[in-house]
Protein backbone atom coordinates (compact mmCIF):
# COMPACT_ATOMS: atom_id res chain seq x y z
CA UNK A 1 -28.06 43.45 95.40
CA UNK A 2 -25.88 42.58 92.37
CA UNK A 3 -23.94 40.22 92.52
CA UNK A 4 -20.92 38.84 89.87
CA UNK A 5 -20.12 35.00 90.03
CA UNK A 6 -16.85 33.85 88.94
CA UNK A 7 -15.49 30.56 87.58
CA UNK A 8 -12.19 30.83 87.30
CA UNK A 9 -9.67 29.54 84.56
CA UNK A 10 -6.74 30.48 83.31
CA UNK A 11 -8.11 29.83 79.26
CA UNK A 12 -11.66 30.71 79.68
CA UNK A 13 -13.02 32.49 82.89
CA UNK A 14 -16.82 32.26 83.16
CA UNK A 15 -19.04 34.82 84.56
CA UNK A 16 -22.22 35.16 85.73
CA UNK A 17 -24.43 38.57 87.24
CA UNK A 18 -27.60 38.35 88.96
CA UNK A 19 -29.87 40.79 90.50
CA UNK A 20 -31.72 40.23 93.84
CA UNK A 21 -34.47 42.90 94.11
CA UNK A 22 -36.88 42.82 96.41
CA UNK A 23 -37.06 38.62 96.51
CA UNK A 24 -36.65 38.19 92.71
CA UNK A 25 -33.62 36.97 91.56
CA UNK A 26 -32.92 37.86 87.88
CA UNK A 27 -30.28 37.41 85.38
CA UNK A 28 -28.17 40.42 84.02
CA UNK A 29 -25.55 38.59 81.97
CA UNK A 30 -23.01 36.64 81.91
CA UNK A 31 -20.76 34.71 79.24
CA UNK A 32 -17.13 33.95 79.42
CA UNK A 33 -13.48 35.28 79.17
CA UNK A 34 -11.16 33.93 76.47
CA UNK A 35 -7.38 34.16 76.47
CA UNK A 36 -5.49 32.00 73.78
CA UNK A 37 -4.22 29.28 75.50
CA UNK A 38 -1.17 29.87 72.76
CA UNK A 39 -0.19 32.45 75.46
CA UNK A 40 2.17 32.61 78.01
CA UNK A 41 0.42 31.90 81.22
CA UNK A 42 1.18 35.40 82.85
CA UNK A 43 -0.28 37.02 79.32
CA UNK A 44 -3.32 35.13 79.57
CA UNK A 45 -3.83 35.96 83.16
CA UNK A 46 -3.09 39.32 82.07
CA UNK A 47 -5.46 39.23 79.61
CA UNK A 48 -8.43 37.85 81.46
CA UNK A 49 -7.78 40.64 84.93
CA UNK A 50 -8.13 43.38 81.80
CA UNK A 51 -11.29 41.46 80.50
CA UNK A 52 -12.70 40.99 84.64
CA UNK A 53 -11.83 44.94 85.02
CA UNK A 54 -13.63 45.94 82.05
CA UNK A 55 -16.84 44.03 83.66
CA UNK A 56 -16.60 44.63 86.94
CA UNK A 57 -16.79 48.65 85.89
CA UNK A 58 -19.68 48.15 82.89
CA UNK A 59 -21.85 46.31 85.44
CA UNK A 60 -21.11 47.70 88.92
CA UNK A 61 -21.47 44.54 91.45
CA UNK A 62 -21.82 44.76 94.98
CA UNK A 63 -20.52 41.28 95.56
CA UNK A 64 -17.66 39.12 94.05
CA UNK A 65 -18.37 35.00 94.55
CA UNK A 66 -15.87 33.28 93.23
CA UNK A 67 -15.82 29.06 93.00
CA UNK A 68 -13.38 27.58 94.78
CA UNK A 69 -11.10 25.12 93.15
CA UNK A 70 -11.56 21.43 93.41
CA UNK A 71 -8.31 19.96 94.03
CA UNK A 72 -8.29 15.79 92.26
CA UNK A 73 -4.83 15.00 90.78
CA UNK A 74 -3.88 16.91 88.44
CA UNK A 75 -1.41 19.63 90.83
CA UNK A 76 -0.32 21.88 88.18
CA UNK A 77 -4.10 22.49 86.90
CA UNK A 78 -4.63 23.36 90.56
CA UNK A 79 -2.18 26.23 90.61
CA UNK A 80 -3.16 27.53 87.38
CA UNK A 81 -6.50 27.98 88.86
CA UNK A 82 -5.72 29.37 91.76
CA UNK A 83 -3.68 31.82 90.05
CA UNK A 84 -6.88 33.04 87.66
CA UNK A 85 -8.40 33.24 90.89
CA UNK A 86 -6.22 35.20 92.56
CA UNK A 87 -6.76 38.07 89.87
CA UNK A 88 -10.70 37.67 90.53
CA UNK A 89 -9.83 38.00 94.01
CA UNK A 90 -7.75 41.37 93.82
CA UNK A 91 -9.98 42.37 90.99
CA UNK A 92 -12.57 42.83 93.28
CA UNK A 93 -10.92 43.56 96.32
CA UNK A 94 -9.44 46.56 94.31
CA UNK A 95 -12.68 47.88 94.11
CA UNK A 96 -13.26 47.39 98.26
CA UNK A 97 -16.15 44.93 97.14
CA UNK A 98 -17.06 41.69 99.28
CA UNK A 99 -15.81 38.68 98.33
CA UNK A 100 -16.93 35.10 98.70
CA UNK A 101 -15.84 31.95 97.99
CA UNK A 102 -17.72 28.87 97.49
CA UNK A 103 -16.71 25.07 97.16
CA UNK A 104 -17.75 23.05 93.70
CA UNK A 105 -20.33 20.69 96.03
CA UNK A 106 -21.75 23.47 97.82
CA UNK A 107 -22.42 25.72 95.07
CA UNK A 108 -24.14 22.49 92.93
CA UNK A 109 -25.74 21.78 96.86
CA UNK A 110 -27.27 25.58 96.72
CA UNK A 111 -28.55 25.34 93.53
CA UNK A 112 -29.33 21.75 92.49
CA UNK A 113 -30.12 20.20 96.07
CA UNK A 114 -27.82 17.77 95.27
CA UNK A 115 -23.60 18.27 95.84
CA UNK A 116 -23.27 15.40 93.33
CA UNK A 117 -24.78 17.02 90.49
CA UNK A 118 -22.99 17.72 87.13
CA UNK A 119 -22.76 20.90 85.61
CA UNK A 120 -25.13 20.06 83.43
CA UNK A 121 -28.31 19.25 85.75
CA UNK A 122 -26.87 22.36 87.53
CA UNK A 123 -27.36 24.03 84.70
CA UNK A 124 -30.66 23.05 83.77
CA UNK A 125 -31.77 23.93 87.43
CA UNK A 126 -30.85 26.81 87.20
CA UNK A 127 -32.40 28.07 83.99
CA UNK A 128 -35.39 26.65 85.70
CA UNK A 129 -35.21 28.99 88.89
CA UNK A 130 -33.99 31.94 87.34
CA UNK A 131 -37.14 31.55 84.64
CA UNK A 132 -34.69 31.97 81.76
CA UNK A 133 -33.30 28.99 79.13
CA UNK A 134 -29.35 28.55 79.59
CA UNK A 135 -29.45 26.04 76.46
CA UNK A 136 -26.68 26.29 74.21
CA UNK A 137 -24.40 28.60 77.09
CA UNK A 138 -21.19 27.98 77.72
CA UNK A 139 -20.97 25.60 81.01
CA UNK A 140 -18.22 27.90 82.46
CA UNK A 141 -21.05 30.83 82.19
CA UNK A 142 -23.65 28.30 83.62
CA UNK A 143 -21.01 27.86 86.60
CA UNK A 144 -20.28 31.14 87.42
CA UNK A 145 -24.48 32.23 87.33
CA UNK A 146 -24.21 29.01 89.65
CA UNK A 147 -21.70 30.60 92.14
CA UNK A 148 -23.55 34.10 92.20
CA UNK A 149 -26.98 32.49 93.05
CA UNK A 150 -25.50 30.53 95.77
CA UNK A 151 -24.07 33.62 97.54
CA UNK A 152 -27.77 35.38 97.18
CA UNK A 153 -28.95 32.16 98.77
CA UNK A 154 -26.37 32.09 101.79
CA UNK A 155 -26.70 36.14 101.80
CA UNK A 156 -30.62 35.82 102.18
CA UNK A 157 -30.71 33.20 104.77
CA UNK A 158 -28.08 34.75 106.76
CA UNK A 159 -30.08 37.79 107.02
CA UNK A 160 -33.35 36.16 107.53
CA UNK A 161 -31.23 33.74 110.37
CA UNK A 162 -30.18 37.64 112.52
CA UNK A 163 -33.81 38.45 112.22
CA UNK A 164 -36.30 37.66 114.33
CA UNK A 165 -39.11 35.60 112.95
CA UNK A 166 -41.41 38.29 112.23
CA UNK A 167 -38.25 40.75 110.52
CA UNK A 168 -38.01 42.93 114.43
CA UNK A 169 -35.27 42.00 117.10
CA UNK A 170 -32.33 40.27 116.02
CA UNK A 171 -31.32 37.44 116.95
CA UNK A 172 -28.17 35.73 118.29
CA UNK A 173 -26.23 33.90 116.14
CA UNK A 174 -25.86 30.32 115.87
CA UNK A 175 -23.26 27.60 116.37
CA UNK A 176 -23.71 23.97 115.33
CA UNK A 177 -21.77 22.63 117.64
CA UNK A 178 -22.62 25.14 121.11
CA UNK A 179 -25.72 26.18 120.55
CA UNK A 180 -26.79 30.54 120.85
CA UNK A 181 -23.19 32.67 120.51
């Protein structure tokens, strides 16, 4: 499974592929999306859904995870975001690819153990797991790798949570709060 990670922004987008083969996760790429921020917003968002096409058909995902905004104070940034995540969104959905989306504290939770962590110690993590050094990349880019690993993670233990224990019958799904569906 491949699988692109998005952080989006409406000056710089990050991005982040991984491949899950077999159980090995690997990195394929991933770097950022630049539009001047000199720009009109709708030219920049213009700018970055050309860039996100142009990936999307050089490295052929079978997944979109995108992060999820983190709403504080600042309203306007909000909408911003959430309008360079709506092109992810129909980006991808253009293509008829699944999409998920992930919250800040449970993509840090995924990856770090920790919801509190900054991007940083996420970052370091996850050079760690994926066996590769992420010094000196960009921390969008070390967000968006971030995102994608936390969807192979919630992918994989979905999977291994409709199996049976030893891979035969499935089993029935789950509710927290009533038990067996």
């Amino acid at each position: 499974m491949r699988v692109l990670g998005i952080d989006p922004g409406t000056v710089v987008m990050g991005y982040g592929v991984l491949d899950l083969l077999a159980d090995e996760v690997s990195l394929v790429e991933s770097g950022v999306l630049r539009a001047s921020p000199r720009l009109p917003l709708p030219q920049r968002l213009l700018h970055l859904q050309q860039g996100l096409d142009a990936l999307l058909d050089r490295l052929v995902p079978e997944a979109v995870a995108v992060e999820r905004p983190f709403v504080a104070r600042n309203v306007r940034s909000a909408f911003a975001i959430g309008e360079a995540r709506g092109i992810a969104l129909l980006a991808a959905a253009k293509r008829g690819l699944p999409i998920a989306e992930y919250p800040p504290a449970r993509v840090r939770s995924e990856v770090s153990g920790y919801g509190g962590s900054d991007k940083a110690q996420v970052a370091r993590v996850l050079g760690l797991q994926l066996g590769v050094s992420l010094e000196g990349s960009r921390l969008d880019a070390t967000d968006a790798l971030a995102v994608a690993l936390c969807h192979i993670l919630q992918s994989r233990r979905e999977a291994q949570m409709s199996l049976g224990s030893d891979g035969g019958e499935p089993r029935p799904a789950w509710s927290p709060i009533g038990g067996a569906l």
